[in-house]
Protein backbone atom coordinates (compact mmCIF):
# COMPACT_ATOMS: atom_id res chain seq x y z
CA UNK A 1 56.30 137.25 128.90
CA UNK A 2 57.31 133.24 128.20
CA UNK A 3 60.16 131.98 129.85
CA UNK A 4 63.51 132.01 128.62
CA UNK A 5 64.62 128.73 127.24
CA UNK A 6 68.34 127.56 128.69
CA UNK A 7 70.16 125.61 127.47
CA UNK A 8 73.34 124.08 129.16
CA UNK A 9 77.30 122.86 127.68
CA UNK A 10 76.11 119.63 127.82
CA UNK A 11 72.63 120.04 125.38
CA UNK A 12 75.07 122.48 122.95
CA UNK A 13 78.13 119.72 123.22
CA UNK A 14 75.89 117.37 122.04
CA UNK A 15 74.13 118.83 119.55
CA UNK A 16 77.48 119.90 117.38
CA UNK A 17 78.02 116.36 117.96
CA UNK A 18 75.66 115.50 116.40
CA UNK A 19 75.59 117.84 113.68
CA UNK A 20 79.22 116.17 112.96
CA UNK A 21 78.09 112.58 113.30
CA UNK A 22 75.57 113.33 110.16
CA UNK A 23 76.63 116.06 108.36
CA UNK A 24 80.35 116.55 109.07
CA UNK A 25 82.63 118.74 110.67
CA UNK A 26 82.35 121.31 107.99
CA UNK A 27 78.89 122.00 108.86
CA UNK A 28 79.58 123.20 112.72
CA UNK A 29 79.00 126.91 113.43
CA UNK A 30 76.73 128.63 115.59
CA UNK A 31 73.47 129.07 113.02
CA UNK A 32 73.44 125.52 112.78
CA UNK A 33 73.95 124.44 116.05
CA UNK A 34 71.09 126.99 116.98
CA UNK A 35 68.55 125.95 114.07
CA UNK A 36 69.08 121.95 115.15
CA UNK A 37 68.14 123.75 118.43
CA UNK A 38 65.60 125.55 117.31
CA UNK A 39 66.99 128.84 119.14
CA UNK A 40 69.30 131.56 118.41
CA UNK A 41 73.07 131.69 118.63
CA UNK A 42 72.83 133.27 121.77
CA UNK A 43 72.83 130.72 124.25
CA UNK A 44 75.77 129.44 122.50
CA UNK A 45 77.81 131.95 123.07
CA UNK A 46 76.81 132.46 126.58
CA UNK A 47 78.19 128.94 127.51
CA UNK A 48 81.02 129.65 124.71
CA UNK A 49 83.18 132.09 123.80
CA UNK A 50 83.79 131.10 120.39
CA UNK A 51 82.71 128.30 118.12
CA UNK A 52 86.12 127.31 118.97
CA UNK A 53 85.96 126.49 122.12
CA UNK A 54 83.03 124.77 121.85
CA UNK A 55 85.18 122.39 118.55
CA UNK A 56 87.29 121.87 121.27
CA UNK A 57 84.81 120.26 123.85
CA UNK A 58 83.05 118.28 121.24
CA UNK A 59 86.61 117.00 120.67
CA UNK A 60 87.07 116.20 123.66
CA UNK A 61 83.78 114.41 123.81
CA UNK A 62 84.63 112.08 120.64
CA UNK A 63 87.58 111.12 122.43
CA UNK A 64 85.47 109.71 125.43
CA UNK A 65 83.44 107.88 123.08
CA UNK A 66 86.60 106.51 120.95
CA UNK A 67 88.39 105.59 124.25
CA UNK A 68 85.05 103.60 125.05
CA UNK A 69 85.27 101.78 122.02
CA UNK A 70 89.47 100.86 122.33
CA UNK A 71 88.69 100.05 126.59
CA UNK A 72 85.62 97.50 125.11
CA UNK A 73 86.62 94.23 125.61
CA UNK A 74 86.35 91.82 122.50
CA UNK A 75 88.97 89.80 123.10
CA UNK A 76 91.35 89.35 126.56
CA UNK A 77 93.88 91.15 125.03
CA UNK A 78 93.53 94.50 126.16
CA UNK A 79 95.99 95.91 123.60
CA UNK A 80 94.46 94.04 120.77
CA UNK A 81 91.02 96.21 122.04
CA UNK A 82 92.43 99.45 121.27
CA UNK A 83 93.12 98.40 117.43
CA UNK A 84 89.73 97.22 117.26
CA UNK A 85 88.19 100.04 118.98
CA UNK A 86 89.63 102.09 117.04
CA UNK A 87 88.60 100.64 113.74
CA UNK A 88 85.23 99.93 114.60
CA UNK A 89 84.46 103.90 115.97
CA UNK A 90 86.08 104.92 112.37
CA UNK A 91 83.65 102.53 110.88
CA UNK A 92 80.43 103.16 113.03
CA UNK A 93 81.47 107.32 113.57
CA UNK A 94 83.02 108.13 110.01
CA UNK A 95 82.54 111.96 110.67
CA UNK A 96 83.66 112.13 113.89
CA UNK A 97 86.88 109.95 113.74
CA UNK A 98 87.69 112.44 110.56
CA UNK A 99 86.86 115.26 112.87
CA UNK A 100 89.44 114.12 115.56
CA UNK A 101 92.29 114.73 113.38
CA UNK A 102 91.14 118.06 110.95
CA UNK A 103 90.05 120.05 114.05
CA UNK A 104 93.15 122.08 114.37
CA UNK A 105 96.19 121.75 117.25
CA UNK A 106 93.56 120.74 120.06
CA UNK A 107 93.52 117.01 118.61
CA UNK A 108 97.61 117.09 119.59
CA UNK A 109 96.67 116.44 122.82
CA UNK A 110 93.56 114.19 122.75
CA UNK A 111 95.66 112.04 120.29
CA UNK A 112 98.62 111.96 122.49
CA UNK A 113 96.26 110.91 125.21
CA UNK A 114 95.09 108.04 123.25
CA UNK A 115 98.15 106.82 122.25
CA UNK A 116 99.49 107.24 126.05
CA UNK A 117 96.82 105.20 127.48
CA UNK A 118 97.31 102.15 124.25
CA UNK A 119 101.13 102.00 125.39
CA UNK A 120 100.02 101.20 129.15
CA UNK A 121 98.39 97.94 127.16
CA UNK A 122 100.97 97.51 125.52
CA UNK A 123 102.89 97.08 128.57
CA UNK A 124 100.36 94.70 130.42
CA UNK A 125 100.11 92.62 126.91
CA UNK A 126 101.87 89.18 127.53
CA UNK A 127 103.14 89.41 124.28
CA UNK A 128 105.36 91.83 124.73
CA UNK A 129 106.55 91.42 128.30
CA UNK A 130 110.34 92.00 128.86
CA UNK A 131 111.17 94.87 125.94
CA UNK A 132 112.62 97.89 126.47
CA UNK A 133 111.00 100.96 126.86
CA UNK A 134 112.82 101.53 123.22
CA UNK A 135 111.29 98.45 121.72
CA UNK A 136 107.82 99.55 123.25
CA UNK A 137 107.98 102.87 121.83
CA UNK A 138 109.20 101.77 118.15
CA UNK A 139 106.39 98.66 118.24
CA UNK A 140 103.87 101.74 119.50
CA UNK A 141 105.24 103.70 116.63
CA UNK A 142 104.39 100.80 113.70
CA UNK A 143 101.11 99.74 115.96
CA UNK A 144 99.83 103.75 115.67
CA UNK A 145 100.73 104.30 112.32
CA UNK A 146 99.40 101.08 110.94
CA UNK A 147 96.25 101.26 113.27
CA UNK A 148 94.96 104.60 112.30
CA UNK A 149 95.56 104.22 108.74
CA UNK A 150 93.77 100.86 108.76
CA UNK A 151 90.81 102.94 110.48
CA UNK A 152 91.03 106.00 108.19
CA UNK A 153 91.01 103.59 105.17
CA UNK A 154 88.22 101.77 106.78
CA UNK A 155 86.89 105.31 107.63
CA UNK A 156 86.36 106.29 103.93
CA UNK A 157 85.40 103.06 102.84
CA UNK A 158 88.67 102.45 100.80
CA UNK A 159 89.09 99.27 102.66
CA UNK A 160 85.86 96.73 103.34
CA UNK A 161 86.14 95.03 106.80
CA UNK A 162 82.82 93.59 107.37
CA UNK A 163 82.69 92.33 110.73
CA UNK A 164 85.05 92.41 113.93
CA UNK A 165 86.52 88.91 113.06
CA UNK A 166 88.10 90.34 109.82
CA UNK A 167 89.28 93.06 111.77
CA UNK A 168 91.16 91.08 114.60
CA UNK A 169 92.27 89.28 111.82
CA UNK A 170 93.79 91.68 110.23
CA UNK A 171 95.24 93.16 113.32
CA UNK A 172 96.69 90.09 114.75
CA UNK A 173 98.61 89.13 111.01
CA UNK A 174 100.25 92.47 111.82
CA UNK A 175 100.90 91.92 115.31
CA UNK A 176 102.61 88.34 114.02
CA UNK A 177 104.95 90.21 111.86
CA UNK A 178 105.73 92.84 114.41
CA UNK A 179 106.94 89.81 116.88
CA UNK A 180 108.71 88.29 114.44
CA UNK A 181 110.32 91.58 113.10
CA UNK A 182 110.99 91.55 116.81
CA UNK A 183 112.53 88.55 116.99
CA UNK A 184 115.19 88.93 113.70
CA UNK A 185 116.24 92.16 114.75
CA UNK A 186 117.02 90.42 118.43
CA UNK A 187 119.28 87.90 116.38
CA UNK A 188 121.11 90.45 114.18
């Protein structure tokens, strides 16, 4: 009798991953995730107890890889970073930055997480030193919003940005009208 093949979390996590990176979210249930495998759905769910749970850990490993982008450092602004991380996965990763937000109530939490971890920037960003917690949490309001539709435009190709320049570009016009939005309603 042959051995039995095994196959671990990690091998399964990263083949629905990649089942998602080329053919989209849509396309992740067990039979496929065993065929790219070449086994049967068993081993699947003997590491998982639903194709559920194992959504939620490839969730959960997009959101390392889009936190890797946003902590890369292309310019010394740390808070810039996380704009143009985020763009650039949506660009490079179309199917999996879709899948972060049509994956059910799991993505709550990985988005929060993002978002938690861009305010800390924000904080550290000489920019905007000195605001109040409420400024920082209206400017991280405007910065999400107009961040992740920027990458979900850029995402289904509704919007060309070529290269990183245009996108820092792009990002730092609306930083300069957040400051100076800033700076009016400071005077009023």
């Amino acid at each position: 009798m042959p051995p039995k093949v095994r196959f671990f979390k990690e091998e399964i996590v990263k083949t629905a991953k990649e089942i998602i990176e080329e053919e989209g979210v849509q396309n992740i249930n067990a039979r496929n995730i065993a065929k790219r495998m070449r086994a049967s759905v068993a081993p699947i769910y003997t590491q998982f107890k639903s194709v559920e749970e194992l959504k939620k850990e490839v969730l959960i490993k997009i959101q390392e890889d889009l936190l890797a982008y946003c902590r890369t450092d292309y310019t010394p602004l740390k808070f810039r970073n996380f704009g143009i991380g985020m763009i650039l996965y949506a660009k490079e990763h179309s199917n999996c930055y879709s899948a972060l937000y049509s994956i059910g109530k799991d993505v709550v939490d990985i988005i929060q997480s993002v978002i938690q971890e861009a305010k800390k920037e924000l904080k550290n960003d000489p920019r905007f030193q000195g605001l109040s917690n409420k400024d920082i949490n209206e400017i991280m309001e405007k910065v999400w919003i107009y961040t992740h539709g920027l990458a979900s435009l850029v995402q289904m190709d509704l919007i060309q940005l070529k290269s990183q320049g245009e996108i820092i570009k792009v990002l730092e016009k609306f930083a300069n009208m957040l400051l100076a939005d800033l700076k009016i309603a400071k005077k009023s």
